[in-house]
N, C-alpha and C. Protein backbone atom coordinates (compact mmCIF):
# COMPACT_ATOMS: atom_id res chain seq x y z
N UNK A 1 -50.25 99.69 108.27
CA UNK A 1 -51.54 99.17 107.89
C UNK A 1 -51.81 97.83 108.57
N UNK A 2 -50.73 97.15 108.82
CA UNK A 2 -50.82 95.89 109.63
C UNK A 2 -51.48 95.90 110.66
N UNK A 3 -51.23 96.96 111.47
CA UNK A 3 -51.54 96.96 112.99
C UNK A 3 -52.93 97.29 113.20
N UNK A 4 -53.33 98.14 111.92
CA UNK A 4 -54.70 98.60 111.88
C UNK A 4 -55.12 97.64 111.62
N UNK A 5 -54.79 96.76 110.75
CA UNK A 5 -56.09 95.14 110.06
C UNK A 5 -55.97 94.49 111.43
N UNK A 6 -55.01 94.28 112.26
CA UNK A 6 -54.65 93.88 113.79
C UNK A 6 -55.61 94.06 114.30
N UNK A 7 -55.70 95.14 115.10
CA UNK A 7 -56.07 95.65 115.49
C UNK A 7 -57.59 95.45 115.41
N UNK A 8 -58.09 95.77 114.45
CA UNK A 8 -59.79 95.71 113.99
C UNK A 8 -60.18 93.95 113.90
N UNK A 9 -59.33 93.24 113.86
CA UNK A 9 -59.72 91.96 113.67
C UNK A 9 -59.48 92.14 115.22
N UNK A 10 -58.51 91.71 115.91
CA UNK A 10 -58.33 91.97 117.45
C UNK A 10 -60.08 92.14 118.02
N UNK A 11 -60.57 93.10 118.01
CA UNK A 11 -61.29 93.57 118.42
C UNK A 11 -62.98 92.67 118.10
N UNK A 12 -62.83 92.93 116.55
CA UNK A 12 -64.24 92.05 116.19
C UNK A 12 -64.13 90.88 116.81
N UNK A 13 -63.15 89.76 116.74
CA UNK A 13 -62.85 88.84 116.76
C UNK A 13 -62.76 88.16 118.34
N UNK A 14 -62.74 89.08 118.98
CA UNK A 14 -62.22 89.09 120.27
C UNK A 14 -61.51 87.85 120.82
N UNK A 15 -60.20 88.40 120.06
CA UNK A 15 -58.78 87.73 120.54
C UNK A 15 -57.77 88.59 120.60
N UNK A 16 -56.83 88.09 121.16
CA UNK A 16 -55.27 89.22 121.91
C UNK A 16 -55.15 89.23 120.41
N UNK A 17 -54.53 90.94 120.47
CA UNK A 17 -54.12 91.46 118.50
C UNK A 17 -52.77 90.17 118.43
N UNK A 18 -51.97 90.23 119.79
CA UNK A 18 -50.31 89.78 120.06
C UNK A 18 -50.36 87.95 118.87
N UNK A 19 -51.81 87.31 118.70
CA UNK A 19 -52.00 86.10 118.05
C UNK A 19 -52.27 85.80 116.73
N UNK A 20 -52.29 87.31 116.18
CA UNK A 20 -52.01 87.78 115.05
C UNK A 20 -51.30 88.33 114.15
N UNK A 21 -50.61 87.21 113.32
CA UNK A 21 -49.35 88.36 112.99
C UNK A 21 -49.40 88.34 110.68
N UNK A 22 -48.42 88.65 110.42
CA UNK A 22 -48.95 88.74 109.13
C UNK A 22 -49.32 87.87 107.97
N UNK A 23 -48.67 86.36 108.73
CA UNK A 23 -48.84 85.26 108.16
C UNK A 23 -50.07 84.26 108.35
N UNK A 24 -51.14 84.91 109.65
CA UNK A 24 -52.24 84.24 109.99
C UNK A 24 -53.28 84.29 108.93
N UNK A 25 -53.45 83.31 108.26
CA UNK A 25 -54.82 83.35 107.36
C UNK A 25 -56.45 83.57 108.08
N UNK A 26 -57.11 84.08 107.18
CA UNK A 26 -58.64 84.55 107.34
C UNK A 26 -59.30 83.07 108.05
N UNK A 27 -58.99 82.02 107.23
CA UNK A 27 -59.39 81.01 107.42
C UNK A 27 -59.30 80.35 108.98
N UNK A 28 -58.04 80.48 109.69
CA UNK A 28 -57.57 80.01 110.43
C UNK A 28 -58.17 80.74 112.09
N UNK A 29 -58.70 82.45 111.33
CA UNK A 29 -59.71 82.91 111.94
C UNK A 29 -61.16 82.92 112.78
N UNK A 30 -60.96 81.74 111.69
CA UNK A 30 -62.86 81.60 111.31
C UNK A 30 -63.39 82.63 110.07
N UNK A 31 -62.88 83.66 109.78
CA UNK A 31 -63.67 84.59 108.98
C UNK A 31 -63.63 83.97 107.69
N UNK A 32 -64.85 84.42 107.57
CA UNK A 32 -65.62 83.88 106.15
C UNK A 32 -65.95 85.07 105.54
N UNK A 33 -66.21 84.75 104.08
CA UNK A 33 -66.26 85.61 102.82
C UNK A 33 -67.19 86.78 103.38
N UNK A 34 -68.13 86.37 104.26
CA UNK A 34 -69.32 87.51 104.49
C UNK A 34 -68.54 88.66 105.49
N UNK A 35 -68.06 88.06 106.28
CA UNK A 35 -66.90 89.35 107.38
C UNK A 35 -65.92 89.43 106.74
N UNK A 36 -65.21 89.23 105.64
CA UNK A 36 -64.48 89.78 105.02
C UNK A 36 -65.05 90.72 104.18
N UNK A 37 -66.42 91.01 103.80
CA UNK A 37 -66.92 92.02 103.00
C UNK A 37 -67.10 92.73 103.75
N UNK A 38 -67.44 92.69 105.08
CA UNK A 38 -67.93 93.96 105.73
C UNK A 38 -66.66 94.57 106.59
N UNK A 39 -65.41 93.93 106.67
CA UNK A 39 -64.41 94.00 107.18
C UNK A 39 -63.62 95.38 106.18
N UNK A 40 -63.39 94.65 104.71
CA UNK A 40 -63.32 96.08 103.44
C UNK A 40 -64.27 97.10 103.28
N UNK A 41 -65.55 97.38 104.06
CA UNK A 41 -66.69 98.08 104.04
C UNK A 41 -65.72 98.88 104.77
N UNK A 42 -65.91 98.25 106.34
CA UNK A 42 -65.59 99.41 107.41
C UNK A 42 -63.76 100.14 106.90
N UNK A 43 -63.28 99.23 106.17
CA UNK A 43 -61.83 99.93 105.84
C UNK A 43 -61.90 100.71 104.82
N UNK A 44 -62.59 100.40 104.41
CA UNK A 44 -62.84 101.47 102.98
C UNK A 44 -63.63 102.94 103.57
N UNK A 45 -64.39 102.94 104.63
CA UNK A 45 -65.20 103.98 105.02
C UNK A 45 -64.02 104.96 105.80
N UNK A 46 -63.48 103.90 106.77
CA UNK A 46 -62.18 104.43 107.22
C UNK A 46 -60.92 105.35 106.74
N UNK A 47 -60.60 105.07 105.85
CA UNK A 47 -59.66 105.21 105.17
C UNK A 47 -59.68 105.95 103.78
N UNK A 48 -60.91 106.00 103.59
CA UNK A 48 -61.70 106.67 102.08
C UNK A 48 -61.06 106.49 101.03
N UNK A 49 -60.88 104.76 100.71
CA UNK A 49 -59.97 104.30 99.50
C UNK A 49 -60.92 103.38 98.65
N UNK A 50 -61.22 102.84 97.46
CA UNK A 50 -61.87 101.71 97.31
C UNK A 50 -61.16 100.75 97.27
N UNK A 51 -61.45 99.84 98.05
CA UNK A 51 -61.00 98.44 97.89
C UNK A 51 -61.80 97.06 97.20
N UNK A 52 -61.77 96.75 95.95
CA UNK A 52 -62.48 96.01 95.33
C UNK A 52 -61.42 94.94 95.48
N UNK A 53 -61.28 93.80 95.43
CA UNK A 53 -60.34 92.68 95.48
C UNK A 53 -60.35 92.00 94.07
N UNK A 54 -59.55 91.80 93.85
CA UNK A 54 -58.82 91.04 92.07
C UNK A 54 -59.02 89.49 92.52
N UNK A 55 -58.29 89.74 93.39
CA UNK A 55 -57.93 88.17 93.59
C UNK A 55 -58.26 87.65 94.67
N UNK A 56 -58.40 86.17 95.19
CA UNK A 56 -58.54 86.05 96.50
C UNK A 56 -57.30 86.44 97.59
N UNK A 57 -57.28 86.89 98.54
CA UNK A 57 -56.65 87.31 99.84
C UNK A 57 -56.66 86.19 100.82
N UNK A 58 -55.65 85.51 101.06
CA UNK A 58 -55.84 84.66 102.51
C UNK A 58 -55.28 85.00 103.85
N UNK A 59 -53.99 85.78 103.87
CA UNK A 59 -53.68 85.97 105.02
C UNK A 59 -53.45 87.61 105.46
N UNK A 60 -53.72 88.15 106.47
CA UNK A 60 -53.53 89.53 106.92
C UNK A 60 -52.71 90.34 106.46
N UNK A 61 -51.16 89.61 106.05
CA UNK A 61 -50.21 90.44 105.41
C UNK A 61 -50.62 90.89 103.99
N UNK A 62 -51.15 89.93 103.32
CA UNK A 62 -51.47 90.29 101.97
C UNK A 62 -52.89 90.90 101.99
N UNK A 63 -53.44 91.27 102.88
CA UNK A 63 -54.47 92.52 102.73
C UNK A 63 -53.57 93.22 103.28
N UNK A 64 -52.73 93.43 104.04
CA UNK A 64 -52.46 94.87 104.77
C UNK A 64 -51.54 95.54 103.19
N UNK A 65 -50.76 94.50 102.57
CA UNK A 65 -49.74 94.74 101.22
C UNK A 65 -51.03 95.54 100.08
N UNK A 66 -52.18 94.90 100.01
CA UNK A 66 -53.04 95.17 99.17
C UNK A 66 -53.74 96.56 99.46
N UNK A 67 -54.21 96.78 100.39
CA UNK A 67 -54.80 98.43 101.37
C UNK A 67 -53.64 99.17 101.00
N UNK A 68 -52.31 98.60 101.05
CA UNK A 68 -51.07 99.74 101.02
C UNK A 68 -50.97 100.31 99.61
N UNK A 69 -51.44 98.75 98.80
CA UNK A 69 -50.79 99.50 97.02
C UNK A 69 -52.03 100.89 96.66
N UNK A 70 -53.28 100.50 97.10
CA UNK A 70 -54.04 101.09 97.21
C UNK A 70 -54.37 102.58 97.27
N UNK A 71 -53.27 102.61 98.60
CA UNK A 71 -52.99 104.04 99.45
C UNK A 71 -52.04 105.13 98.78
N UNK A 72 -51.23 104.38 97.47
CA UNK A 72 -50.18 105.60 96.91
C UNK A 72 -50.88 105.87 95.56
């Protein structure tokens, strides 16, 4: 699931995935609360899971941990 949040940030973001790893926060991104909603849009459409968030999320690992509890 890592490589996929990688990956898709990689891409929107347009930076090497390789500068992203699981400890990089949203913040440190630039992404803000509004591309983080549409970021769980497109993963949720993807993946056909709901992802509503409890709590706040700051860094990639702990969404990719959170998409995973999700997934069983």
């Amino acid at each position: 699931m890592f490589e996929k949040i990688q990956a898709y940030l990689s891409s929107q973001l347009d930076i090497p995935a390789e500068e992203i790893d699981r400890d990089t926060t949203f913040e440190s991104l630039g992404v803000d609360s509004l591309d983080t909603v549409e970021m769980l849009m497109d993963l949720e459409s993807e993946l056909g899971v709901d992802l509503q968030l409890e709590e706040k999320i700051s860094t990639v690992g702990e969404l990719a941990d959170f998409i995973e509890s999700k997934l069983d």
